[in-house]
C-alpha atoms as a PDB file:
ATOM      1  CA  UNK A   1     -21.288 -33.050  24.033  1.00  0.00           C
ATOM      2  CA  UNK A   2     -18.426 -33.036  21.943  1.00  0.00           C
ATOM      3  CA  UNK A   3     -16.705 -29.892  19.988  1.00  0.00           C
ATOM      4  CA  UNK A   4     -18.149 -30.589  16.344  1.00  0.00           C
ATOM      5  CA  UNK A   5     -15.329 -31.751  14.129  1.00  0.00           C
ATOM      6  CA  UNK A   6     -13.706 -29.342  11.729  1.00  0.00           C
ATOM      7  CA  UNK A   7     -12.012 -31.451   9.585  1.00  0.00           C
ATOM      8  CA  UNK A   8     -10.264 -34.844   9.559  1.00  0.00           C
ATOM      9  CA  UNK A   9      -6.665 -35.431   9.428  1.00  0.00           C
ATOM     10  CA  UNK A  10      -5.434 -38.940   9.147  1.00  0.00           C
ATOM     11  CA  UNK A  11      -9.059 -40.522   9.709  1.00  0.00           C
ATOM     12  CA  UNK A  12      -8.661 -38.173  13.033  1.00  0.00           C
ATOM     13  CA  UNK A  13     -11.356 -35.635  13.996  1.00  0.00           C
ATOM     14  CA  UNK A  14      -9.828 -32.334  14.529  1.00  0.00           C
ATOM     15  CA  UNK A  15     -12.471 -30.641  16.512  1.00  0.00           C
ATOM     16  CA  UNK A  16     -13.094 -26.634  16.368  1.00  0.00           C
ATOM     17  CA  UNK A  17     -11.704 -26.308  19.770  1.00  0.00           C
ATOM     18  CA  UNK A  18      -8.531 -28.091  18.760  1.00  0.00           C
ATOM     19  CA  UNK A  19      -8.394 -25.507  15.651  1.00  0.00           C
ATOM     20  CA  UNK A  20      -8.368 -22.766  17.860  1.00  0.00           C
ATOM     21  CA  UNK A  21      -5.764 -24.134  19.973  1.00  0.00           C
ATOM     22  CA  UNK A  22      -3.728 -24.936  17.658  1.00  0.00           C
ATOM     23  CA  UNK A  23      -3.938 -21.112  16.520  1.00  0.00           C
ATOM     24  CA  UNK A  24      -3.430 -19.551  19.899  1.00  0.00           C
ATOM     25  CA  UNK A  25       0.078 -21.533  20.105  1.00  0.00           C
ATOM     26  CA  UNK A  26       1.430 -20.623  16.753  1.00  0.00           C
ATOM     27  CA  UNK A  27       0.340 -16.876  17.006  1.00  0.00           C
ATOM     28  CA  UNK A  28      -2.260 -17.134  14.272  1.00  0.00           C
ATOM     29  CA  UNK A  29      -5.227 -16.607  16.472  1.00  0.00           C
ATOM     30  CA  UNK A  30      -5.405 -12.592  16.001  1.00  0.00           C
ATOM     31  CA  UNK A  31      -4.576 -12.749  12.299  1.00  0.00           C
ATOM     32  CA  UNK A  32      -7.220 -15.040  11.441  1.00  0.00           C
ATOM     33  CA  UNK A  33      -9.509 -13.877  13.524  1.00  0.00           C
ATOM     34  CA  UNK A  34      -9.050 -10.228  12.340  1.00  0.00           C
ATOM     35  CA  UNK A  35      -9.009 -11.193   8.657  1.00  0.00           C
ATOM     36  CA  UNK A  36     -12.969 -12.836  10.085  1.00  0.00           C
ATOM     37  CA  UNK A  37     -14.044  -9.515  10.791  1.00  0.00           C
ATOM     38  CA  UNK A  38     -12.440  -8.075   7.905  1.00  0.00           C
ATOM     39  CA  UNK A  39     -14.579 -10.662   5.178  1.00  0.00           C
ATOM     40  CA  UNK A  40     -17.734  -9.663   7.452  1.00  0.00           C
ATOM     41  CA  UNK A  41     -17.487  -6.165   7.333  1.00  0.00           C
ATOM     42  CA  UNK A  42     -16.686  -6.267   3.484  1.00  0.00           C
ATOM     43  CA  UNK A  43     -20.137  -8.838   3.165  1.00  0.00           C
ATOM     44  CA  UNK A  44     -22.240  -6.283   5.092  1.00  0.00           C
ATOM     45  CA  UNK A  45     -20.791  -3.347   3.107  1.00  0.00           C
ATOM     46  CA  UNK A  46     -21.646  -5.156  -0.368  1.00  0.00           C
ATOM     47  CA  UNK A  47     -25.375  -6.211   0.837  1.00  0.00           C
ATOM     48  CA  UNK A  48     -25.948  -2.589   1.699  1.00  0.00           C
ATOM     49  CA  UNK A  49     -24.398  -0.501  -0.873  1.00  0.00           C
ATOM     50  CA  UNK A  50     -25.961  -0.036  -4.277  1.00  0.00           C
ATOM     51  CA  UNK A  51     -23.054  -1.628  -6.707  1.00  0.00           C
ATOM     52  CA  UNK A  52     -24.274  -2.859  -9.860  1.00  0.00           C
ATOM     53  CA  UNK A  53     -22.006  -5.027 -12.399  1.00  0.00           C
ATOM     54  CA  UNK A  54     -23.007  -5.965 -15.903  1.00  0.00           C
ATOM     55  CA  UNK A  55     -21.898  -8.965 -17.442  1.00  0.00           C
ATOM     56  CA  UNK A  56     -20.048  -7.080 -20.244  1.00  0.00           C
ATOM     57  CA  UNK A  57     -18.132  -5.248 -17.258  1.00  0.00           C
ATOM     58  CA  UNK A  58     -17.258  -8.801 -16.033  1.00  0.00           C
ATOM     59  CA  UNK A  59     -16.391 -10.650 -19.221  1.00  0.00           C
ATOM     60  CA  UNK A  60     -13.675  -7.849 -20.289  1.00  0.00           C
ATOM     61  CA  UNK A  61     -12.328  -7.674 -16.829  1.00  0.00           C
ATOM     62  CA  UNK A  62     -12.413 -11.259 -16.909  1.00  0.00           C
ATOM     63  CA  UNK A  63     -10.745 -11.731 -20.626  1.00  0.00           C
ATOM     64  CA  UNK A  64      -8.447  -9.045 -19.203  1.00  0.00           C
ATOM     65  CA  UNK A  65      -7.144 -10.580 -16.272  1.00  0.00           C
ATOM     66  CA  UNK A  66      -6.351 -13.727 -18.291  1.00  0.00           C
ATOM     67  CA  UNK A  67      -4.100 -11.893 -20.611  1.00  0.00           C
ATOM     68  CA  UNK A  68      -2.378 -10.531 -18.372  1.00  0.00           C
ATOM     69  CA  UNK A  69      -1.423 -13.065 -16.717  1.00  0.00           C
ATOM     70  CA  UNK A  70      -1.155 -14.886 -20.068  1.00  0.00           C
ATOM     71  CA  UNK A  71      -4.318 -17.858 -18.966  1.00  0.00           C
ATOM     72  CA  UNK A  72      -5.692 -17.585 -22.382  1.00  0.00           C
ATOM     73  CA  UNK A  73      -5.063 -21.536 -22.768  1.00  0.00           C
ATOM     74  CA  UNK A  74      -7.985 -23.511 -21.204  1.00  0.00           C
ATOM     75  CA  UNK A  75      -5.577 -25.870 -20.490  1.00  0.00           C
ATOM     76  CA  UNK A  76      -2.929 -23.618 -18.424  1.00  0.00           C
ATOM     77  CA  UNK A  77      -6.048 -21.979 -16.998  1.00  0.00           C
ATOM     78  CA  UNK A  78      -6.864 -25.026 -15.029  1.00  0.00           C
ATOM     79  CA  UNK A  79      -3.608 -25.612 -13.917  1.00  0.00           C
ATOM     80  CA  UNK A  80      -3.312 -22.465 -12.644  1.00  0.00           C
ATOM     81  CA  UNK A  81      -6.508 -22.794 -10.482  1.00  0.00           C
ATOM     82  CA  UNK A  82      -5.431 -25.928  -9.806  1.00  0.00           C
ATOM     83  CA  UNK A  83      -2.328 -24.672  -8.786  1.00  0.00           C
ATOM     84  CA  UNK A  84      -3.942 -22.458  -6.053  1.00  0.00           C
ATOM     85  CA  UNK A  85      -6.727 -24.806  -4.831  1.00  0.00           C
ATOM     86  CA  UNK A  86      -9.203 -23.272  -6.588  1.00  0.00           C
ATOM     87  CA  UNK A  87     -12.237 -24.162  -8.747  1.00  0.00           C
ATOM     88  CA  UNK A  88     -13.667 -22.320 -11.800  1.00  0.00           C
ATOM     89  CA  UNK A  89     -16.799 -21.650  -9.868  1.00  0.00           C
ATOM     90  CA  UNK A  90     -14.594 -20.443  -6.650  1.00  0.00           C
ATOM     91  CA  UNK A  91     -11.944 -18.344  -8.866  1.00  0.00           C
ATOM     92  CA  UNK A  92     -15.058 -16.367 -10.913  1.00  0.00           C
ATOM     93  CA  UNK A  93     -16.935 -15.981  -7.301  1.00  0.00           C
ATOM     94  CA  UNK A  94     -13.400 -14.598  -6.257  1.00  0.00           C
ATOM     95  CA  UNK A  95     -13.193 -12.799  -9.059  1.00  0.00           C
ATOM     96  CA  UNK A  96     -16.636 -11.082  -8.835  1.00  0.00           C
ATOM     97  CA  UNK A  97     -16.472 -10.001  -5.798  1.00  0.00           C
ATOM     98  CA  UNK A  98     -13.267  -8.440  -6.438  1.00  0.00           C
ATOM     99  CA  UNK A  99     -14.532  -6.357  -8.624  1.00  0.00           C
ATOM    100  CA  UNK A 100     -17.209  -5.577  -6.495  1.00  0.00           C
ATOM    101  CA  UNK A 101     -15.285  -4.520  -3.563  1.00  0.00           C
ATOM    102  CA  UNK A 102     -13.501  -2.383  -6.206  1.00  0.00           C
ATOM    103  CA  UNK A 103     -16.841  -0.418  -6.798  1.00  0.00           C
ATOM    104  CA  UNK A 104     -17.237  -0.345  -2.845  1.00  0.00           C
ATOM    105  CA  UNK A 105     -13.830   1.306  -2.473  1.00  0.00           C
ATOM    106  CA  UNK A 106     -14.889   3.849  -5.028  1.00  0.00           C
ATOM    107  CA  UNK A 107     -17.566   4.673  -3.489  1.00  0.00           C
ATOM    108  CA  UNK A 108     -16.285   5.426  -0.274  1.00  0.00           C
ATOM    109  CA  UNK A 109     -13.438   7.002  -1.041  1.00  0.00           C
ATOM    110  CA  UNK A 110     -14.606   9.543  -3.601  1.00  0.00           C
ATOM    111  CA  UNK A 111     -15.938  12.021  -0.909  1.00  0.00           C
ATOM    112  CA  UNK A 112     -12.756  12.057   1.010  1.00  0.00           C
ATOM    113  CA  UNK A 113     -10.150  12.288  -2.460  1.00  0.00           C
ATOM    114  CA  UNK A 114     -10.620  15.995  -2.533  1.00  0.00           C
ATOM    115  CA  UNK A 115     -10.343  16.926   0.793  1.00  0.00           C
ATOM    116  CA  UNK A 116      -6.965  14.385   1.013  1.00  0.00           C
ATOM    117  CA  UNK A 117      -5.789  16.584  -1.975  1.00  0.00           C
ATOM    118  CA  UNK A 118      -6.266  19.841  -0.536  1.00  0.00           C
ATOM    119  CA  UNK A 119      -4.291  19.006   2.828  1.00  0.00           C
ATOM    120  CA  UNK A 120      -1.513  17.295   0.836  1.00  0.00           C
ATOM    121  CA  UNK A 121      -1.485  20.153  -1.777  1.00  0.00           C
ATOM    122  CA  UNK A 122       1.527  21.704  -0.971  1.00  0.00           C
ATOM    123  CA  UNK A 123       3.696  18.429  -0.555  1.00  0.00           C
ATOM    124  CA  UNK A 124       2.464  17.157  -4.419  1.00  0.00           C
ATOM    125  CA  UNK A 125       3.659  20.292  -5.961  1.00  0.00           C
ATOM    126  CA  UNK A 126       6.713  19.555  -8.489  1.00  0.00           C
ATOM    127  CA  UNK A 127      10.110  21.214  -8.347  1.00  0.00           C
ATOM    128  CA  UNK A 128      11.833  21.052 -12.098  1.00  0.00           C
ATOM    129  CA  UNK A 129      15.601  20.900 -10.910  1.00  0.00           C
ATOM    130  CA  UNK A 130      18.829  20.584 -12.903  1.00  0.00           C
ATOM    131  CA  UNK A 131      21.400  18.781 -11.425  1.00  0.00           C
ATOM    132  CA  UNK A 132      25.178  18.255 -11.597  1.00  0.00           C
ATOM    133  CA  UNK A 133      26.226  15.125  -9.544  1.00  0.00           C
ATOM    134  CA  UNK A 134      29.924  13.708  -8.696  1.00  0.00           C
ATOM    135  CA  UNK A 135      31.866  11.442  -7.062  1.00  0.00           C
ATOM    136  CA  UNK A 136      34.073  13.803  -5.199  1.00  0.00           C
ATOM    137  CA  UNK A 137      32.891  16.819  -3.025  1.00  0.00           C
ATOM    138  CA  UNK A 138      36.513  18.533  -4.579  1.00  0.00           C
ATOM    139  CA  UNK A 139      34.962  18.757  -8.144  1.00  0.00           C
ATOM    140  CA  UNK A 140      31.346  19.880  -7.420  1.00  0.00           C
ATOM    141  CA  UNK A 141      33.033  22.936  -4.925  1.00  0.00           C
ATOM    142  CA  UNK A 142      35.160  23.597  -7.774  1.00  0.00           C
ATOM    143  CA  UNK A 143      32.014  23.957 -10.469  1.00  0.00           C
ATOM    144  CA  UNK A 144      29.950  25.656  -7.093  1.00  0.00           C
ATOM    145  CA  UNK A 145      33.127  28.147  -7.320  1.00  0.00           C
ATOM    146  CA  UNK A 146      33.081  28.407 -11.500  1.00  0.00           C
ATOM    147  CA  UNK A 147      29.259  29.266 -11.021  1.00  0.00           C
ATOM    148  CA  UNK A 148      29.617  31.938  -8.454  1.00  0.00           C
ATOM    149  CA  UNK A 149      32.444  33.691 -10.607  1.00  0.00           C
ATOM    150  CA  UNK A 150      29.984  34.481 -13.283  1.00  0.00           C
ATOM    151  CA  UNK A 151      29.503  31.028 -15.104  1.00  0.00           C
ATOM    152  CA  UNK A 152      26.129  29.725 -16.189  1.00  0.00           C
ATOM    153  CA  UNK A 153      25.028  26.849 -14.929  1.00  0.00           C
ATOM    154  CA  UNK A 154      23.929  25.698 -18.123  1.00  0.00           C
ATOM    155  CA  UNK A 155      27.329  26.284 -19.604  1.00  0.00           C
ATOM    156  CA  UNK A 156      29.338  23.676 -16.895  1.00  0.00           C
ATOM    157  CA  UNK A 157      28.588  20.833 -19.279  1.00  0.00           C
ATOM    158  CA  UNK A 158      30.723  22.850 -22.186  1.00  0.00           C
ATOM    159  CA  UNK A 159      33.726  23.375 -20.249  1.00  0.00           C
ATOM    160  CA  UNK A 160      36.762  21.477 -19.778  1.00  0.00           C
ATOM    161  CA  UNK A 161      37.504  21.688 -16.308  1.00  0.00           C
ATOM    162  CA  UNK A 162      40.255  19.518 -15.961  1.00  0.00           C
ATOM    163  CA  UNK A 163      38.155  17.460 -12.918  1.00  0.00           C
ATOM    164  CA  UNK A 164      39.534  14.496 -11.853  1.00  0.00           C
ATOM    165  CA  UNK A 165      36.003  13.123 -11.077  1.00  0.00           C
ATOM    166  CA  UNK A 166      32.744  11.885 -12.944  1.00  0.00           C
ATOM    167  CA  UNK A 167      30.076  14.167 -13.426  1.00  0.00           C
ATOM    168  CA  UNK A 168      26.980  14.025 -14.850  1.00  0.00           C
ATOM    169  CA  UNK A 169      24.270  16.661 -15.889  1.00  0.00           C
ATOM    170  CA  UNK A 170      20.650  15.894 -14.777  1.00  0.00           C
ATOM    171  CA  UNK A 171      17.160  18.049 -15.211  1.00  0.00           C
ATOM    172  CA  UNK A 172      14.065  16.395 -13.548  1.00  0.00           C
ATOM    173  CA  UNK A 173      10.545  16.828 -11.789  1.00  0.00           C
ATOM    174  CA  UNK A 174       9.807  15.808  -8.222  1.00  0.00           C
ATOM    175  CA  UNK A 175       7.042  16.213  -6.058  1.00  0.00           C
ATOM    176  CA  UNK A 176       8.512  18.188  -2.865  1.00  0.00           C
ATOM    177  CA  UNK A 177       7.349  15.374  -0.603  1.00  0.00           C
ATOM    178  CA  UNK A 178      10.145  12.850  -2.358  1.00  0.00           C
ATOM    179  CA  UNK A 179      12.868  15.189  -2.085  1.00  0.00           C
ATOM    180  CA  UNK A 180      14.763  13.987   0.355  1.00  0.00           C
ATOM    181  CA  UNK A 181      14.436  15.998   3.642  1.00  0.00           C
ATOM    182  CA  UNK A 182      17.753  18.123   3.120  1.00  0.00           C
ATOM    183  CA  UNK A 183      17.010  18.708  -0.153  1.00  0.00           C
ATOM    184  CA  UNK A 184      13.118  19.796   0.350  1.00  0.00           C
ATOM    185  CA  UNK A 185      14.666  22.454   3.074  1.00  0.00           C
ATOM    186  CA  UNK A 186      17.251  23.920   0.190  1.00  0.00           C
ATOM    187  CA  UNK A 187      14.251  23.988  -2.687  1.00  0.00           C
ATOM    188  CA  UNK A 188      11.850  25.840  -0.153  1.00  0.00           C
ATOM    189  CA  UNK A 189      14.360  28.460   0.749  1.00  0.00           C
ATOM    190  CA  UNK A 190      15.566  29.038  -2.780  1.00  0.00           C
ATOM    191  CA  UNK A 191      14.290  31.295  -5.312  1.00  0.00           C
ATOM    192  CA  UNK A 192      13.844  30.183  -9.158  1.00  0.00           C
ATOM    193  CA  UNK A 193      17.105  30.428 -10.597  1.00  0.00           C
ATOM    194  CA  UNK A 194      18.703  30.052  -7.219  1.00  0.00           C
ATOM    195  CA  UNK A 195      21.758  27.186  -7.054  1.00  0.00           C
ATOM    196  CA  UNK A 196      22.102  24.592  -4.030  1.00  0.00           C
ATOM    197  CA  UNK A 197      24.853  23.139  -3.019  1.00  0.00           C
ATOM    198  CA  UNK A 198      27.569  21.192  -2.948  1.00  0.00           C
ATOM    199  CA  UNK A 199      24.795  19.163  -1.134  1.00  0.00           C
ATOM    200  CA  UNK A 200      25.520  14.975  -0.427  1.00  0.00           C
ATOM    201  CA  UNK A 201      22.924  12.503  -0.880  1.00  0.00           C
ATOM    202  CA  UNK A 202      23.023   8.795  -0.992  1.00  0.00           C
ATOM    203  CA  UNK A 203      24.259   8.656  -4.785  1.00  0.00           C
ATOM    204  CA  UNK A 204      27.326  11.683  -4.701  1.00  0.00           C
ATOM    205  CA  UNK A 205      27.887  15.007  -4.157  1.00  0.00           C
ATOM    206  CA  UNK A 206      25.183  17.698  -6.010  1.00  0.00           C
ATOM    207  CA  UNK A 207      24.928  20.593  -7.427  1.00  0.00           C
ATOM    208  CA  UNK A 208      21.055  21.870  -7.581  1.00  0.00           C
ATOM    209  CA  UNK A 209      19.459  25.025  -9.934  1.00  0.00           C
ATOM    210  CA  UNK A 210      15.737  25.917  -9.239  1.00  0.00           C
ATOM    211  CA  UNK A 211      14.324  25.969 -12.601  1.00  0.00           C
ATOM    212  CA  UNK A 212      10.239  26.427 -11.689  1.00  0.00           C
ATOM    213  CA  UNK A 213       7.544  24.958 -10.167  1.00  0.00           C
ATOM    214  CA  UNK A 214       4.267  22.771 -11.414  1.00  0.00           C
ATOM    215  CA  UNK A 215       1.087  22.896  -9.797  1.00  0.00           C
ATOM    216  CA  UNK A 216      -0.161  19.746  -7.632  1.00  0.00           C
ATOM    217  CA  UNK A 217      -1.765  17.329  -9.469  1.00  0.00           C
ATOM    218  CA  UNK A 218      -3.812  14.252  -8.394  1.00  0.00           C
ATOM    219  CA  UNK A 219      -2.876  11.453 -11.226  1.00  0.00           C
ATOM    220  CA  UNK A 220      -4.404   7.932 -11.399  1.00  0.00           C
ATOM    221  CA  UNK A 221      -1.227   6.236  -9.552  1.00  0.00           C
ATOM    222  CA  UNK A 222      -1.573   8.583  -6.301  1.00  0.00           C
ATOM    223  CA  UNK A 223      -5.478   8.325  -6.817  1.00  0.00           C
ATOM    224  CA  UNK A 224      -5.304   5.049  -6.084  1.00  0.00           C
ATOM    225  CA  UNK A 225      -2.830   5.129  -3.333  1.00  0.00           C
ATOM    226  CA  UNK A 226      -5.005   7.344  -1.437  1.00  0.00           C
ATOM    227  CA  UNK A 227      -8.749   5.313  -2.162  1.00  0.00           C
ATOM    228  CA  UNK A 228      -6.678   2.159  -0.715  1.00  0.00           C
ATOM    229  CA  UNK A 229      -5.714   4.451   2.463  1.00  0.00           C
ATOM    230  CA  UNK A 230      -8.970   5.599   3.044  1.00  0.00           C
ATOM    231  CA  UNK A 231     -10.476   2.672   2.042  1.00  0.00           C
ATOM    232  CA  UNK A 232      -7.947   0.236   4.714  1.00  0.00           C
ATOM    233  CA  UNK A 233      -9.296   3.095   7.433  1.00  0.00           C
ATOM    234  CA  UNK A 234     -13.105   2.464   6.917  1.00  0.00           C
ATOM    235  CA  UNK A 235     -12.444  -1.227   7.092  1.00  0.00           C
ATOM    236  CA  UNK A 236     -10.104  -0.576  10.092  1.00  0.00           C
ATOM    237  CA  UNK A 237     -12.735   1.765  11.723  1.00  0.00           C
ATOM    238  CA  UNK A 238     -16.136  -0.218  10.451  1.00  0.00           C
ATOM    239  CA  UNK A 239     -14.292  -3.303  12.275  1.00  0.00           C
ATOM    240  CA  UNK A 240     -13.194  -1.302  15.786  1.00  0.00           C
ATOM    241  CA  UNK A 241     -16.947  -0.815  16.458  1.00  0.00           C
ATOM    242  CA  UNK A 242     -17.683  -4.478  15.941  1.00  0.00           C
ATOM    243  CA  UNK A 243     -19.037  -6.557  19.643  1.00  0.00           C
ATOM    244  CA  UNK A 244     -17.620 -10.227  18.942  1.00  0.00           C
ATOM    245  CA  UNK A 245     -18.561 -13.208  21.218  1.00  0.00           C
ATOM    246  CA  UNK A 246     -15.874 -16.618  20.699  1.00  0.00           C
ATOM    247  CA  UNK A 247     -17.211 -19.571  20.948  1.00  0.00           C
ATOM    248  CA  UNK A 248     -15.833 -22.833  22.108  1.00  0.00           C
ATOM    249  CA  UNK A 249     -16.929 -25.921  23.681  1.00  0.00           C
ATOM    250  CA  UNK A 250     -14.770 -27.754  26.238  1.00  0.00           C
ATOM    251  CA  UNK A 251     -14.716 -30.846  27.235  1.00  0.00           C
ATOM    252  CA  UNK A 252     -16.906 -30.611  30.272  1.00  0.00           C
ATOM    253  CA  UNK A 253     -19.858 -29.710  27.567  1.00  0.00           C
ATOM    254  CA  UNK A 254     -19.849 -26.220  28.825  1.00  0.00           C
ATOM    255  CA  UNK A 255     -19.527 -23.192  26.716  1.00  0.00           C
ATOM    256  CA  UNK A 256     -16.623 -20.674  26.607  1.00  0.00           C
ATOM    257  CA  UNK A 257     -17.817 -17.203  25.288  1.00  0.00           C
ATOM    258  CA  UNK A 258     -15.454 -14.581  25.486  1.00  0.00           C
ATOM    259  CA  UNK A 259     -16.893 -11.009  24.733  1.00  0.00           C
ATOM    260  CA  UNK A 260     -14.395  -8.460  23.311  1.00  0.00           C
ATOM    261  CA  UNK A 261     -14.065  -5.425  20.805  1.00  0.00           C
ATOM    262  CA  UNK A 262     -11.688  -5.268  18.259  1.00  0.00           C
ATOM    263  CA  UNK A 263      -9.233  -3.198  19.546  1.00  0.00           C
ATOM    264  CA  UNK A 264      -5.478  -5.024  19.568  1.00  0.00           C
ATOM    265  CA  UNK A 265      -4.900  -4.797  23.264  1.00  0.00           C
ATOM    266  CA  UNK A 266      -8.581  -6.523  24.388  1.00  0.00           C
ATOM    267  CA  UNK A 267      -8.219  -9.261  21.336  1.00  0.00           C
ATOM    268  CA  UNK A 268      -4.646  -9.810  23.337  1.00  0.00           C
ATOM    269  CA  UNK A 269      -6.350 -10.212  26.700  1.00  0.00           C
ATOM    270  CA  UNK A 270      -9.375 -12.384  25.624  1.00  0.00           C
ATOM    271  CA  UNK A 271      -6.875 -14.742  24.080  1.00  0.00           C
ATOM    272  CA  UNK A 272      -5.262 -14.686  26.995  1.00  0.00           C
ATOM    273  CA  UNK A 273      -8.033 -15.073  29.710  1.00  0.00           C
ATOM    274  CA  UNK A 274      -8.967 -18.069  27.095  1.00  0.00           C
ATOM    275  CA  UNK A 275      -5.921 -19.674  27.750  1.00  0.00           C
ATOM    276  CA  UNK A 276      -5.804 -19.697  31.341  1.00  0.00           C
ATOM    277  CA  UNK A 277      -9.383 -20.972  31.901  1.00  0.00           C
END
């Protein structure tokens, strides 16, 4: 008995073992296969989690998805779906269960945000730093030196210093964990008030003041960051446990079932042992 026919290419049957050939020789085999499990584990998840969506919850996200990507026009709708190989019915199937995997992600997320929060705490905290910046380490030593003589920092900006150099005043907010690593090492060492520098980063030389400090806070940007992390690790973890059996018939009628769990290394080896057989 044959391999059942996948699809047809030039009035030619390409059969499912020729598919997965095919894929093993361009390198595809683990993507697809992996992206498989992924769509499974995201069905099971949404047939056994209690997500609800009403049809005015769909029709704005729906009428809001279309102006943003400016598809208000029935007409450049459909060639946009056409564009893409898609359907109406396909795209608002799509589109549903995009929105429910949202609602999914939510869900199992939200008892891990808090607990993400408190062990990132100290790295979200915000420095509020003014900043002097040149092109020349010359001219920021000389303003370091016009500071340390009894100069305000504040008052730099006022003065004619006769610099041969650009320099520009900055004050900002950064959370310590972008400040670049040099930086972060000055900041935590320094009191309020205290100056850093002459200190070279990618853009010139600086010249740092500590002005204060602002309490962590989770906003909607990092929020979401961290549900997608958590969210990529369930489906990462939900698919590691998974027992999958490939199937293929040969020619000889006989049937090739290669038993592995997810983990890289085995889905490497089975491919590999299915190769050579």
């Amino acid at each position: 008995m044959s391999s059942p026919t996948f699809l047809r290419i030039d009035q030619q049957s390409v059969s499912i073992e020729q598919v997965w050939r095919y894929l093993q020789l361009s390198g595809q085999l683990q993507p697809v296969l992996l992206e498989i499990l992924h769509q499974y584990a995201l069905e099971q998840a949404l047939q056994t989690h209690s997500l609800t969506l009403s049809p005015e919850t769909f029709s704005q996200s729906f009428l809001d998805f279309r102006l943003h990507h400016q598809l208000l026009d029935p007409d450049g709708f459909q060639t946009w779906l056409r564009d893409r190989g898609l359907t109406p019915e396909t795209f608002l199937e799509q589109f549903r269960r995009n929105l429910l995997i949202e609602q999914l992600k939510a869900q199992i997320s939200q008892p891990k945000l808090q607990s993400y929060f408190e062990q990132n705490q100290f790295l979200l905290e915000q420095v509020v730093l003014s900043g002097i910046i040149s092109n020349t380490y010359e001219s920021i030593e000389a303003i370091s030196q016009t500071i340390q003589s009894g100069t305000d920092f504040d008052q730099i900006e006022t003065l004619d210093l006769d610099l041969d150099a650009e320099i520009e005043h900055h004050q900002f907010e950064i959370r310590r964990a972008d400040l670049p690593e040099t930086l972060r090492a000055a900041v935590d060492a320094a009191a309020i008030g205290a100056t850093i520098g002459p200190l070279e980063l990618e853009d010139g030389w600086w010249l740092f003041r500590v002005e204060g400090w602002q309490p962590a806070q989770l906003d909607d940007e990092l929020k979401h960051q961290w549900q997608a992390e958590i969210f990529d690790q369930w489906l990462a973890d939900t698919v590691q446990t998974m027992t999958v059996e490939l199937q293929v018939n040969n020619n000889d009628s006989s049937t090739r079932s290669t038993g592995y769990s997810y983990p890289q290394s085995t889905l490497e080896r089975s491919s590999a042992e299915f190769a050579h057989q």
